[in-house]
N, C-alpha and C. Protein backbone atom coordinates (compact mmCIF):
# COMPACT_ATOMS: atom_id res chain seq x y z
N UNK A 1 48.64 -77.71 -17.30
CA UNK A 1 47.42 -77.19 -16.70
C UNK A 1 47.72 -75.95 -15.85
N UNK A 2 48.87 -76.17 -14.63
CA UNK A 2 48.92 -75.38 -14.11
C UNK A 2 49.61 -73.76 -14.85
N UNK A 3 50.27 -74.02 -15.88
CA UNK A 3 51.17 -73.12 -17.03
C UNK A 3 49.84 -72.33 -17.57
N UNK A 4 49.06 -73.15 -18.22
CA UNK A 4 47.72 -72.49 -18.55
C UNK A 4 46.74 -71.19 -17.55
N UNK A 5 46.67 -71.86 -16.34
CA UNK A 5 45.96 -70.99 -15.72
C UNK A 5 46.63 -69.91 -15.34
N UNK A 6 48.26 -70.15 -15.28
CA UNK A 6 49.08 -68.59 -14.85
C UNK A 6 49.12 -67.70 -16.21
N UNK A 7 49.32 -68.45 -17.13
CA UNK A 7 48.31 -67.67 -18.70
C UNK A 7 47.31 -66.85 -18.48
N UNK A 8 46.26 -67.54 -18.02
CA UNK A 8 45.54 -67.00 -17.79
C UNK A 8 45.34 -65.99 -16.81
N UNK A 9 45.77 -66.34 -15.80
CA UNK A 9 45.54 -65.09 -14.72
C UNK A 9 46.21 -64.04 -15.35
N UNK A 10 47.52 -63.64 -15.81
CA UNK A 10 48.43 -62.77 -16.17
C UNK A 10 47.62 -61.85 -17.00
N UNK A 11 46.89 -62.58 -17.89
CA UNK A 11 45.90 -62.09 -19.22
C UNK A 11 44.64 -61.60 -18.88
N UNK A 12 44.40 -61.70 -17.63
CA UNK A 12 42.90 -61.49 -17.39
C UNK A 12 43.15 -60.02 -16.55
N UNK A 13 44.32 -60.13 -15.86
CA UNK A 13 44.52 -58.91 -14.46
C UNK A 13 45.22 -58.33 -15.89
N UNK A 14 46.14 -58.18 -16.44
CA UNK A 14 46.87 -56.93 -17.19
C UNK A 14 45.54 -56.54 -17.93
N UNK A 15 44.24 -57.40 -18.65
CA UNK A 15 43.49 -56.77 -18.83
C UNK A 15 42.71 -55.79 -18.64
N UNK A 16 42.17 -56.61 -17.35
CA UNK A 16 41.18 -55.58 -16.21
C UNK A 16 42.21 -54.00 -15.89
N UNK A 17 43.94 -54.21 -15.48
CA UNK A 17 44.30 -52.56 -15.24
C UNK A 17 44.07 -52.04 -16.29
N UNK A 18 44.21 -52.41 -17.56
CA UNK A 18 44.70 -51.74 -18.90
C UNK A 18 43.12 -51.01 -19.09
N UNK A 19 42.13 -51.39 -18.27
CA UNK A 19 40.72 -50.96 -18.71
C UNK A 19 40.40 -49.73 -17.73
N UNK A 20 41.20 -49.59 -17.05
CA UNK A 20 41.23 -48.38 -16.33
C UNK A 20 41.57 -46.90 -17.04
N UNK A 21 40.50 -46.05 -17.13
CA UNK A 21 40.43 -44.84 -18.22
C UNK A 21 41.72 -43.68 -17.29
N UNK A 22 42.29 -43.28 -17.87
CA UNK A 22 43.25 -42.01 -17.38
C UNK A 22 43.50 -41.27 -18.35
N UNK A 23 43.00 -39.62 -18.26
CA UNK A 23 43.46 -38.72 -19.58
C UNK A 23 44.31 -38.31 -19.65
N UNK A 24 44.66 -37.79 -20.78
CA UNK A 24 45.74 -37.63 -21.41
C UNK A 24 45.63 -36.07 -20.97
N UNK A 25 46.99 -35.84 -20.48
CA UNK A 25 46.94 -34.61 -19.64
C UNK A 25 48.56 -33.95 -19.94
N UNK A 26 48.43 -32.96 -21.16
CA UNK A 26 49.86 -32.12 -21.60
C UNK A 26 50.50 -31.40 -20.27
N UNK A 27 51.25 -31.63 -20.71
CA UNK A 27 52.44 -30.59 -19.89
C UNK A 27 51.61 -29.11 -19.40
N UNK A 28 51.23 -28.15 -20.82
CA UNK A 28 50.36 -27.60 -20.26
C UNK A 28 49.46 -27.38 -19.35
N UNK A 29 48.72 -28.40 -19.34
CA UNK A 29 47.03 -28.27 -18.99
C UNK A 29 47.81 -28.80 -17.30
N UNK A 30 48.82 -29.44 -17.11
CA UNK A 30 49.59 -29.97 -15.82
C UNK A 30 50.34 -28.74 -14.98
N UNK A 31 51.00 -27.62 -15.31
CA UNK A 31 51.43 -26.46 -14.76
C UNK A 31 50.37 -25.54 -15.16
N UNK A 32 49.36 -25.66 -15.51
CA UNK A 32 48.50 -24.64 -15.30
C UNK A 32 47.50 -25.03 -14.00
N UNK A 33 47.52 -25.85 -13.60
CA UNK A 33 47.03 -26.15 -12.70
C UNK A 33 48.45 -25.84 -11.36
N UNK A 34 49.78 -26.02 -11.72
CA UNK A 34 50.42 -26.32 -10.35
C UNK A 34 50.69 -24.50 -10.36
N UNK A 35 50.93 -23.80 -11.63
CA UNK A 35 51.02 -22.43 -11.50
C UNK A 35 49.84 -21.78 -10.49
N UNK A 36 48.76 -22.57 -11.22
CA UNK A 36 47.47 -21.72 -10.22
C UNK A 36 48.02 -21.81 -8.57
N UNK A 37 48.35 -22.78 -8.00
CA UNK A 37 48.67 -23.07 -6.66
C UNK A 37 50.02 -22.38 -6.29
N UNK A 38 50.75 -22.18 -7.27
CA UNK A 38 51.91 -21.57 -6.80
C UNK A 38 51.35 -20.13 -6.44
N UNK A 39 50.24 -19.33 -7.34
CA UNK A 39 50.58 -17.98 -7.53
C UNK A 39 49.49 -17.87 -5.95
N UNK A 40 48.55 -18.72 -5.38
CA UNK A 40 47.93 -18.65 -4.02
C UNK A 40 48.93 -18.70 -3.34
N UNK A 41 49.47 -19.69 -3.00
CA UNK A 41 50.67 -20.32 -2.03
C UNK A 41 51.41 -18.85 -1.80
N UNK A 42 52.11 -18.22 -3.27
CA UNK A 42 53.48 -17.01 -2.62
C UNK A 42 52.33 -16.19 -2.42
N UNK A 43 51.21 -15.72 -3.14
CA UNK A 43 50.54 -14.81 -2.44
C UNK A 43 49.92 -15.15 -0.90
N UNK A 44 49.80 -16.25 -0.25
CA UNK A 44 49.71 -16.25 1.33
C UNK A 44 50.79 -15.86 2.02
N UNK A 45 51.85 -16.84 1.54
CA UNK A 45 53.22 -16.76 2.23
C UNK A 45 54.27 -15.96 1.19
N UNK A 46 55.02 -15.02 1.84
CA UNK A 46 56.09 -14.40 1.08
C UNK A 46 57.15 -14.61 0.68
N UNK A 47 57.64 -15.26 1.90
CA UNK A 47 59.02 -15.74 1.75
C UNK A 47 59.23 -17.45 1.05
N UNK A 48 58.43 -17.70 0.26
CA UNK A 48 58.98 -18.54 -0.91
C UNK A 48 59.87 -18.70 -1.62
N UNK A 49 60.97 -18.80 -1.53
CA UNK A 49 62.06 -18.92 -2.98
C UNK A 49 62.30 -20.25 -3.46
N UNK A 50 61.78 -20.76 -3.28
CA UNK A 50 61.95 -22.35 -3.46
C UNK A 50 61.12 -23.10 -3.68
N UNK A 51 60.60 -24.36 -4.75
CA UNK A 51 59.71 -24.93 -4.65
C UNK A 51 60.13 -26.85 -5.21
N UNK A 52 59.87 -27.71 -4.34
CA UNK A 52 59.92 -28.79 -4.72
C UNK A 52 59.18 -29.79 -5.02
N UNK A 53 59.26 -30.88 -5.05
CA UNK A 53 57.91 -32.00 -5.37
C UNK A 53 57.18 -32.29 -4.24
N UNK A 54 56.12 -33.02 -4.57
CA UNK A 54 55.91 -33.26 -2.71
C UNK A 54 56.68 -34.44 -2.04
N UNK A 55 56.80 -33.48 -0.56
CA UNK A 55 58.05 -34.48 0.61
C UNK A 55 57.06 -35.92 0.68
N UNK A 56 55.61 -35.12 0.79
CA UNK A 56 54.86 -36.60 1.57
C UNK A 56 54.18 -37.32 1.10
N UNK A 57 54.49 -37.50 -0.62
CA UNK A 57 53.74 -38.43 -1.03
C UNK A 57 54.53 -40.24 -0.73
N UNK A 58 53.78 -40.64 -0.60
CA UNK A 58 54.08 -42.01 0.22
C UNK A 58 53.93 -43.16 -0.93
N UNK A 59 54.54 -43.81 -2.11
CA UNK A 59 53.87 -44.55 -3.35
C UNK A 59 54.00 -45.34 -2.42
N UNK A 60 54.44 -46.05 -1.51
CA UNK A 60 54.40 -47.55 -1.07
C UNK A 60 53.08 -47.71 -0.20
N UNK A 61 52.81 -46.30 0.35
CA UNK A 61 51.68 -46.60 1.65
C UNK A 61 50.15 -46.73 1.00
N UNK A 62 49.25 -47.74 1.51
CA UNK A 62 48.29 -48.35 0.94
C UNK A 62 47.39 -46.66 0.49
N UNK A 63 47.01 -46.34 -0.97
CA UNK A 63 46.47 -45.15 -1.29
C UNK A 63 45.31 -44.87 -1.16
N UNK A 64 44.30 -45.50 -0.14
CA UNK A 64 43.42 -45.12 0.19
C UNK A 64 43.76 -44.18 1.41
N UNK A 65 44.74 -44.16 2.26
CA UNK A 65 45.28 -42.88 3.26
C UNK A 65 45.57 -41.62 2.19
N UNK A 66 45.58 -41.71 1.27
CA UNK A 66 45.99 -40.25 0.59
C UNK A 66 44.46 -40.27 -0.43
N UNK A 67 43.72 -41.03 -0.87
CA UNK A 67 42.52 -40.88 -1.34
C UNK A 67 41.46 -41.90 -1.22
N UNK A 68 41.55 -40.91 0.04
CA UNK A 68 40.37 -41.82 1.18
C UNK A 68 38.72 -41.41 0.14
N UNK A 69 38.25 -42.87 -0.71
CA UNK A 69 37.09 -43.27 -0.95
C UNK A 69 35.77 -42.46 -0.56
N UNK A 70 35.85 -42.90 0.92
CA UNK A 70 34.61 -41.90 1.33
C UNK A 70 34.31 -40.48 0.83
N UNK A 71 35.75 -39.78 0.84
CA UNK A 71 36.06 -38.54 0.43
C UNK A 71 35.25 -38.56 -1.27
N UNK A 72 36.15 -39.08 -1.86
CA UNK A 72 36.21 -39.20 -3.75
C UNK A 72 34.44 -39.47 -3.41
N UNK A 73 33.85 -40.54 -3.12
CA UNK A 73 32.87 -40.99 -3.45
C UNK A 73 31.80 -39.45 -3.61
N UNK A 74 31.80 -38.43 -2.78
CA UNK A 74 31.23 -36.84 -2.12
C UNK A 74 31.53 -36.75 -4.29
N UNK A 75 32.23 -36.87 -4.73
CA UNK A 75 32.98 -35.74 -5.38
C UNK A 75 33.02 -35.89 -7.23
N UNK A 76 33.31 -37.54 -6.79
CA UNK A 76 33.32 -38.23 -8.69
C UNK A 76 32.75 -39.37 -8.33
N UNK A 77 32.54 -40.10 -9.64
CA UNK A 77 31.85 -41.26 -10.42
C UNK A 77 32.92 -42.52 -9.81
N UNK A 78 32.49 -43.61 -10.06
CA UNK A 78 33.68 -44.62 -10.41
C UNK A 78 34.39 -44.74 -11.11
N UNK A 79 34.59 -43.66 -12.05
CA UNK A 79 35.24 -44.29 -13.13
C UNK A 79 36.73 -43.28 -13.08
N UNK A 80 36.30 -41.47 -12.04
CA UNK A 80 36.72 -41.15 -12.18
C UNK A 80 37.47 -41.12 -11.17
N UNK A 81 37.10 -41.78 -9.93
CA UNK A 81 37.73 -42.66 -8.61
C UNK A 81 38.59 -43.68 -8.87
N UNK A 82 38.45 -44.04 -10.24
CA UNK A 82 39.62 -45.00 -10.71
C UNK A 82 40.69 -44.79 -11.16
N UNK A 83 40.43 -43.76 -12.22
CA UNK A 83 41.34 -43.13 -12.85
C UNK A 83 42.16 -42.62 -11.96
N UNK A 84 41.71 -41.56 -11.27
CA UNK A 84 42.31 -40.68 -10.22
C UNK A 84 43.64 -41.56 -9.25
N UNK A 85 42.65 -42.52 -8.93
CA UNK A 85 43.43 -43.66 -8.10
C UNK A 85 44.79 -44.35 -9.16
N UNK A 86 44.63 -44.50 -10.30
CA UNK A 86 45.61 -44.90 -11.11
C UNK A 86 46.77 -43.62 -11.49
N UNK A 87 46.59 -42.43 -11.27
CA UNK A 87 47.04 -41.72 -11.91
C UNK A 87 47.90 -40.95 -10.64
N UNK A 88 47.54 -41.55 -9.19
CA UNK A 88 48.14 -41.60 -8.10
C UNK A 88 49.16 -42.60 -7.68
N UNK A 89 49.23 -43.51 -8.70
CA UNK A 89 50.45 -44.53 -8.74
C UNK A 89 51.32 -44.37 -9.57
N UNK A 90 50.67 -43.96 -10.56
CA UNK A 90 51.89 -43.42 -11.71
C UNK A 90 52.63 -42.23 -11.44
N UNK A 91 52.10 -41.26 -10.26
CA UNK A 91 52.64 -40.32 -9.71
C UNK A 91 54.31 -40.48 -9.32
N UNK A 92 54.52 -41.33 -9.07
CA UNK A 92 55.72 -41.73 -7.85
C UNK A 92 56.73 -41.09 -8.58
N UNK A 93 57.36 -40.82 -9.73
CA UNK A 93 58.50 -40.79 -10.77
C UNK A 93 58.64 -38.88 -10.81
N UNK A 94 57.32 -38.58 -10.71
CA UNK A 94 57.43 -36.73 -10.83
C UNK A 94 58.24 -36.06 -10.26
N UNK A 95 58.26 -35.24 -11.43
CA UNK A 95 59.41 -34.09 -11.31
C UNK A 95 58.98 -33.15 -11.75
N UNK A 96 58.85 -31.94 -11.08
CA UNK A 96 58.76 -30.67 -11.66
C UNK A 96 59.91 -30.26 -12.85
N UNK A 97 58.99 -29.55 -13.77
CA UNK A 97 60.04 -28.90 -14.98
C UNK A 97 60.31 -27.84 -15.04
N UNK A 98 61.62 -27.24 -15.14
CA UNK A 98 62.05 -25.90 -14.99
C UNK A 98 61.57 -25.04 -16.14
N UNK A 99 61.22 -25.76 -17.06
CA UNK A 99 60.26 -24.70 -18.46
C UNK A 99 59.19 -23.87 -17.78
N UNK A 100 58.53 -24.62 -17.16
CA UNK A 100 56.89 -23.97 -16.81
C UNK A 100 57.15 -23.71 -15.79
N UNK A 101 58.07 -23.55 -14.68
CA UNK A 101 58.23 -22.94 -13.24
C UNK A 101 58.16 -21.52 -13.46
N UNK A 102 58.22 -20.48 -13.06
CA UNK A 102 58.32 -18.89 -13.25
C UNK A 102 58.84 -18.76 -11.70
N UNK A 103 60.00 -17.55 -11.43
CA UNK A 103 59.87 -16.90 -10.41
C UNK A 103 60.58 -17.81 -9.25
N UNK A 104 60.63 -19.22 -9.12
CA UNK A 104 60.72 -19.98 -7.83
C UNK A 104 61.97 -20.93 -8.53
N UNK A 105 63.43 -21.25 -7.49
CA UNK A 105 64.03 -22.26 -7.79
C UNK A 105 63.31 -23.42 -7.35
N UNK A 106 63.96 -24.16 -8.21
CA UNK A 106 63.53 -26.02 -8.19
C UNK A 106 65.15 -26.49 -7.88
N UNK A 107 64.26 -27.39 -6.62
CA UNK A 107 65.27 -28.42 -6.12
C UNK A 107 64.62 -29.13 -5.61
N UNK A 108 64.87 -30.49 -6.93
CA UNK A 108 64.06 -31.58 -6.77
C UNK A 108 64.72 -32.59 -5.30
N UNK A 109 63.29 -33.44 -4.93
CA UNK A 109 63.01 -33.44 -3.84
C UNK A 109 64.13 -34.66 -3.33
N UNK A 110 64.86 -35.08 -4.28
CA UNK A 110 65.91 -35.85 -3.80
C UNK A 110 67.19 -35.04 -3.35
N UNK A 111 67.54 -34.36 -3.99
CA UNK A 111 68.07 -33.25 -3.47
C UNK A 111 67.87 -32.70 -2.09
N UNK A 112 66.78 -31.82 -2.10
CA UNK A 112 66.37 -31.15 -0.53
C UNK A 112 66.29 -32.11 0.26
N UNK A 113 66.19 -33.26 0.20
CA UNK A 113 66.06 -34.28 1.33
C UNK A 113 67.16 -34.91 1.64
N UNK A 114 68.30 -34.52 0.93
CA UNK A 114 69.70 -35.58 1.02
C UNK A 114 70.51 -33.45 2.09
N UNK A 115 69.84 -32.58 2.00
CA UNK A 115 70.33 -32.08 3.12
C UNK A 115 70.45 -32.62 4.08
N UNK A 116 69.68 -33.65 4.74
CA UNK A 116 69.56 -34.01 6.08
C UNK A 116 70.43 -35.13 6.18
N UNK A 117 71.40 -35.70 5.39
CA UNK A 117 72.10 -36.82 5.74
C UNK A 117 73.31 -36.34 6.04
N UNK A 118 73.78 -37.36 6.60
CA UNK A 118 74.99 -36.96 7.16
C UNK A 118 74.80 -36.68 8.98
N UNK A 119 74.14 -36.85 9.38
CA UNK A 119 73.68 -36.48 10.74
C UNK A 119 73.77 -34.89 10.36
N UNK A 120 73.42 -33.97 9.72
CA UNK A 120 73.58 -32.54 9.39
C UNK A 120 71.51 -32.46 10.08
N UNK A 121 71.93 -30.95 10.85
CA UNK A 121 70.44 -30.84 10.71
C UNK A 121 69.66 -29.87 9.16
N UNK A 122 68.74 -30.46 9.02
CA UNK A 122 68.10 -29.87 7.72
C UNK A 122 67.87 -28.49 7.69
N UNK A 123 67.83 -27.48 8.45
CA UNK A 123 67.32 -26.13 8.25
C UNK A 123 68.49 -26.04 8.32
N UNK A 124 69.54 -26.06 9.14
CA UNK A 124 70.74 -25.29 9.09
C UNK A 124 71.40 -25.05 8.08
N UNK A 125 71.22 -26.76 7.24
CA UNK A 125 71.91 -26.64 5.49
C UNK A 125 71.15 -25.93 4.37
N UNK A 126 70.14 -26.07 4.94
CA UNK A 126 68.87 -25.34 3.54
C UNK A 126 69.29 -24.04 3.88
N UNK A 127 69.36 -23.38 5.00
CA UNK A 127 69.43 -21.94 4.92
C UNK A 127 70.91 -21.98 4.72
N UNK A 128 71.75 -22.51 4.88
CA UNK A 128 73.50 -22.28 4.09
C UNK A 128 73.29 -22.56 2.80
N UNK A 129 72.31 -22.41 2.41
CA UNK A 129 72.72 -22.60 0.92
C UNK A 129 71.93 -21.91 0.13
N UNK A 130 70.74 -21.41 0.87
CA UNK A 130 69.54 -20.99 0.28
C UNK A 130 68.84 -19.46 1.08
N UNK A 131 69.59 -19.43 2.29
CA UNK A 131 69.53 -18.08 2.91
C UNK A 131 68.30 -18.60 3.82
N UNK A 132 67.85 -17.53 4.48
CA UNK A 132 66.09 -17.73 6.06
C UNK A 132 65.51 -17.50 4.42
N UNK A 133 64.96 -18.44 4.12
CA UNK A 133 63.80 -18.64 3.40
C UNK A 133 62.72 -19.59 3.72
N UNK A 134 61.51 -19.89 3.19
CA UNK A 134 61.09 -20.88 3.23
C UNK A 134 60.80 -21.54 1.92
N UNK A 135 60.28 -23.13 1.67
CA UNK A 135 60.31 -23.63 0.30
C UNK A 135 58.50 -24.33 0.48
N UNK A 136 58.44 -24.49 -0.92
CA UNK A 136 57.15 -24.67 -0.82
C UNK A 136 56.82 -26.10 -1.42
N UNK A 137 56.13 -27.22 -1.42
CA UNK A 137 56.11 -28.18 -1.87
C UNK A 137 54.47 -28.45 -2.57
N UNK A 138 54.61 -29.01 -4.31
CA UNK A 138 53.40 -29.20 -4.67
C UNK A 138 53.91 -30.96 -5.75
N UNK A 139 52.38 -31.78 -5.18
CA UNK A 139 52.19 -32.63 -5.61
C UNK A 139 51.92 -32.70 -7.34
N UNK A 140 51.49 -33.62 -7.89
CA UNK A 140 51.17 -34.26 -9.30
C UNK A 140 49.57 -34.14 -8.99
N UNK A 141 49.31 -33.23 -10.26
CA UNK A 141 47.35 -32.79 -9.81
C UNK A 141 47.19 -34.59 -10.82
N UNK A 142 45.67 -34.37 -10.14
CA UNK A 142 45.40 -35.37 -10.30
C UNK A 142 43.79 -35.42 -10.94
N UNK A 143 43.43 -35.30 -12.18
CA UNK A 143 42.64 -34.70 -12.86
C UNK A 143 41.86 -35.98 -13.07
N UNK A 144 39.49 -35.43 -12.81
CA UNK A 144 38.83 -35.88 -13.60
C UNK A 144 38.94 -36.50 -15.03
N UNK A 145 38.36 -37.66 -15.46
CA UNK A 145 38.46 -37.48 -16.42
C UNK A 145 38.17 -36.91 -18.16
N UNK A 146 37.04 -35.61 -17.44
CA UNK A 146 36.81 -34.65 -18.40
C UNK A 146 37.30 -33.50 -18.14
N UNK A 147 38.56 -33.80 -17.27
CA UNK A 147 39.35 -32.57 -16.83
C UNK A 147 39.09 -31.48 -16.53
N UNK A 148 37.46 -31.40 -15.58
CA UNK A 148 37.09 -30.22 -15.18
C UNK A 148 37.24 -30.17 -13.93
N UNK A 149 38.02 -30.85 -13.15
CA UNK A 149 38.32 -30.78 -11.36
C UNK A 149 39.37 -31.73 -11.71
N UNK A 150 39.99 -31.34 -10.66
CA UNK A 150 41.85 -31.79 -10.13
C UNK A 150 41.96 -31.89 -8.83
N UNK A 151 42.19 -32.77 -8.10
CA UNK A 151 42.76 -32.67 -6.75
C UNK A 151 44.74 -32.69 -6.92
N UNK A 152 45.01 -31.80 -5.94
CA UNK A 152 46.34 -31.72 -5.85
C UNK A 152 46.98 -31.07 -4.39
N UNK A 153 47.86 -31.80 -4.20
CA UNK A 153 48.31 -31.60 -2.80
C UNK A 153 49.39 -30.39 -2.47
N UNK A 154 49.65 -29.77 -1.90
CA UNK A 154 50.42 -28.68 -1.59
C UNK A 154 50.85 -27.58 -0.35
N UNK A 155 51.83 -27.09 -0.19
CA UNK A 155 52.14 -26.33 0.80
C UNK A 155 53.76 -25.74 1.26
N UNK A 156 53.83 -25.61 2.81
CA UNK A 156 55.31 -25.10 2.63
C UNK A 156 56.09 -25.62 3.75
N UNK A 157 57.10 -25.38 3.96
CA UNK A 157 57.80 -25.30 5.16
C UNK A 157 58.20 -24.26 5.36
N UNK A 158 58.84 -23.87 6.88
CA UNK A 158 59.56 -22.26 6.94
C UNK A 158 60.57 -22.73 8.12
N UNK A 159 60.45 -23.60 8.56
CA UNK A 159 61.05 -24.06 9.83
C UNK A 159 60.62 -25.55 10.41
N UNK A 160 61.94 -26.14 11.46
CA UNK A 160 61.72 -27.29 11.87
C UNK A 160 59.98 -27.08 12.56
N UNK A 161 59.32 -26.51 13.11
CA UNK A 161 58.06 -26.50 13.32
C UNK A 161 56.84 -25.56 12.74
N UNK A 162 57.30 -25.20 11.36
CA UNK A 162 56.85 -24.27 10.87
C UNK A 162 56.70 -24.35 9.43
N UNK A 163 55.14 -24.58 8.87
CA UNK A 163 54.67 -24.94 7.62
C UNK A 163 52.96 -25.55 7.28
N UNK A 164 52.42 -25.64 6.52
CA UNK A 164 51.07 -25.86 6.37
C UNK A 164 51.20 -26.71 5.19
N UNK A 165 49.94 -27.47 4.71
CA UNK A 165 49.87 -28.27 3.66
C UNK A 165 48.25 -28.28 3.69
N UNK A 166 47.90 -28.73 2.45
CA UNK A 166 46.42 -29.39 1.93
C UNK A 166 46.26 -30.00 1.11
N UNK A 167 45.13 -30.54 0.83
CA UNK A 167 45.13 -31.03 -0.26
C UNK A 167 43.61 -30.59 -0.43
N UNK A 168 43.71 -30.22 -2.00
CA UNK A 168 42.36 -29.75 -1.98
C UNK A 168 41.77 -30.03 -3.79
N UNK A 169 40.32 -29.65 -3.93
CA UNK A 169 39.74 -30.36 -4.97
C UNK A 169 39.58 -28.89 -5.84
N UNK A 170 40.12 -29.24 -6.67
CA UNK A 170 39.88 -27.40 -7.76
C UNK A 170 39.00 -27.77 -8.82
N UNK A 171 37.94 -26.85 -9.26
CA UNK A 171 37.04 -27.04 -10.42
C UNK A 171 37.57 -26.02 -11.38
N UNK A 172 36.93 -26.05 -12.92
CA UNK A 172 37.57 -25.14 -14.02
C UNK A 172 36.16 -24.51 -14.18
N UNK A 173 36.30 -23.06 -13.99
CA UNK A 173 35.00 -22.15 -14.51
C UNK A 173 35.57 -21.33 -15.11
N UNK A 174 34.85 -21.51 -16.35
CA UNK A 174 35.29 -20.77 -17.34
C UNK A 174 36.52 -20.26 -17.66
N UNK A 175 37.06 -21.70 -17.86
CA UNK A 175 38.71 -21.61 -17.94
C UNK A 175 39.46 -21.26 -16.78
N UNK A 176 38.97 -20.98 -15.69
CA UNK A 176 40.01 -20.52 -14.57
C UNK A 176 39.89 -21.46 -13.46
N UNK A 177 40.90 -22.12 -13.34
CA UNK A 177 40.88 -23.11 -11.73
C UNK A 177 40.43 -22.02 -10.93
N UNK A 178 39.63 -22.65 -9.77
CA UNK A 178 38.93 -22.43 -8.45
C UNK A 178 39.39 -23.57 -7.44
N UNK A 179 38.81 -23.27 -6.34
CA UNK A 179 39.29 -23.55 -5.03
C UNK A 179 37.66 -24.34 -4.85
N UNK A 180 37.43 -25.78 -5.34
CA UNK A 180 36.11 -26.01 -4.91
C UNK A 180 35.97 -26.18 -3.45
N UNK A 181 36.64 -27.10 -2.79
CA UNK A 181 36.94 -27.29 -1.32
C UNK A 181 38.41 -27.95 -0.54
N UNK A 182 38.49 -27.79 0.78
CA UNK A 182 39.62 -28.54 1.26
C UNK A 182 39.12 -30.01 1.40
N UNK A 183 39.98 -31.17 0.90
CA UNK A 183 39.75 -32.51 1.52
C UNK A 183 40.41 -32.47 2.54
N UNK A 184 41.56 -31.97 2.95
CA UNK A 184 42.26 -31.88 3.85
C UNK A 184 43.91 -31.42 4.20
N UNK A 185 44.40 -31.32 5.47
CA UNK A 185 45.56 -30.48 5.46
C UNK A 185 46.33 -30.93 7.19
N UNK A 186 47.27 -29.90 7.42
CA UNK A 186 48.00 -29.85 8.35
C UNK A 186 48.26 -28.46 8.68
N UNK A 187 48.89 -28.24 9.77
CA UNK A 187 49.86 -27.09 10.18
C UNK A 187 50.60 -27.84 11.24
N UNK A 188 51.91 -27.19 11.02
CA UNK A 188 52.77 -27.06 12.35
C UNK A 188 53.34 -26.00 12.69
C-alpha cells in the first residue's frame, strides 16, 4: 500500500514539472541577446576587458528573491512565469562560450572567484594578472515563451567598492532587443 502511493506520488509530481512549457532557445538566439548587453555595458563603461558569468546568481536561495512574482505578474502570463521560473533553475550549470564572445576575455566564474582564496585579496590578484581593468558579469537571459522579451541580469565590477548591476526586462522590435524596463539593480 504504502510502495503504491510513493508510485504514485513520484508519477504524479515528475508529471506536473514535466508540464511546465520552456523554449527551445539556440545558442544563437542566447548570445544575441547577451551580445546586445555586452555592446551597452562596454559602451557605458570602458574599461571592460573581461567578462564572466554571473557572481550573484544564488541556485540554492529560494527564487522568488531573484524573480519576485509581483514583479513577473506586471509583465507575463502564468505560463510564462513558469517557464521563466524553470528556466531559472536550470540556469545554475552556465557557462559562457568563447565562439559567440567578440572582443572580451572569458574567465569563467569559478576561476575569477578562486582569486580570492588563499587569504589573497581579490583585486590585487585580478589586476596581477589582468592589469587596472574592470570585468563585467552577465547572467543566463531568460526568455518568454514566444521569445519576444527576456529578462537577464548584468553588470560590472571596477573595484573592491566599485561596480553596478541590473536586471532588466528586454522586448524584440523588429528584430532588435530593446531596453523595455529596469526590474532592478545595485551600485557600489
Amino acid at each position: 500500500m504504502i510502495k503504491g502511493l510513493l508510485i504514485f506520488l513520484v508519477l504524479f509530481f515528475g508529471t506536473f514539472k514535466s508540464q511546465i512549457q520552456v523554449p527551445t532557445i539556440s545558442d544563437e538566439e542566447m548570445y544575441d541577446v547577451i551580445n546586445y548587453i555586452i555592446k551597452v555595458k562596454t559602451g557605458q563603461t570602458k574599461n571592460i576587458k573581461v567578462i564572466t558569468e554571473d557572481i550573484n546568481y544564488r541556485a540554492k536561495q529560494n527564487d522568488d528573491y531573484f524573480l519576485d512574482i509581483k514583479i513577473l505578474k506586471n509583465d507575463f502570463n502564468q505560463k510564462d512565469i513558469k517557464s521563466i521560473k524553470q528556466q531559472y533553475e536550470d540556469s545554475e550549470g552556465f557557462v559562457l562560450n568563447p565562439k559567440y564572445i567578440q572582443n572580451l576575455m572569458i574567465i569563467h566564474k569559478a576561476k575569477l572567484l578562486a582569486y580570492k582564496s588563499e587569504g589573497k585579496y581579490f583585486w590585487d590578484e585580478f589586476n596581477k594578472k589582468h592589469g587596472k581593468t574592470s570585468f563585467m558579469f552577465v547572467g543566463k537571459p531568460l526568455f518568454s515563451l514566444d521569445k519576444s522579451r527576456v529578462i537577464i541580469s548584468y553588470g560590472h565590477y571596477c573595484g573592491g567598492l566599485c561596480g553596478n548591476g541590473e536586471r532588466v526586462l528586454l522586448k524584440k522590435v523588429n528584430g532588435i532587443w530593446t531596453l523595455e524596463r529596469t526590474l532592478s539593480g545595485f551600485i557600489s
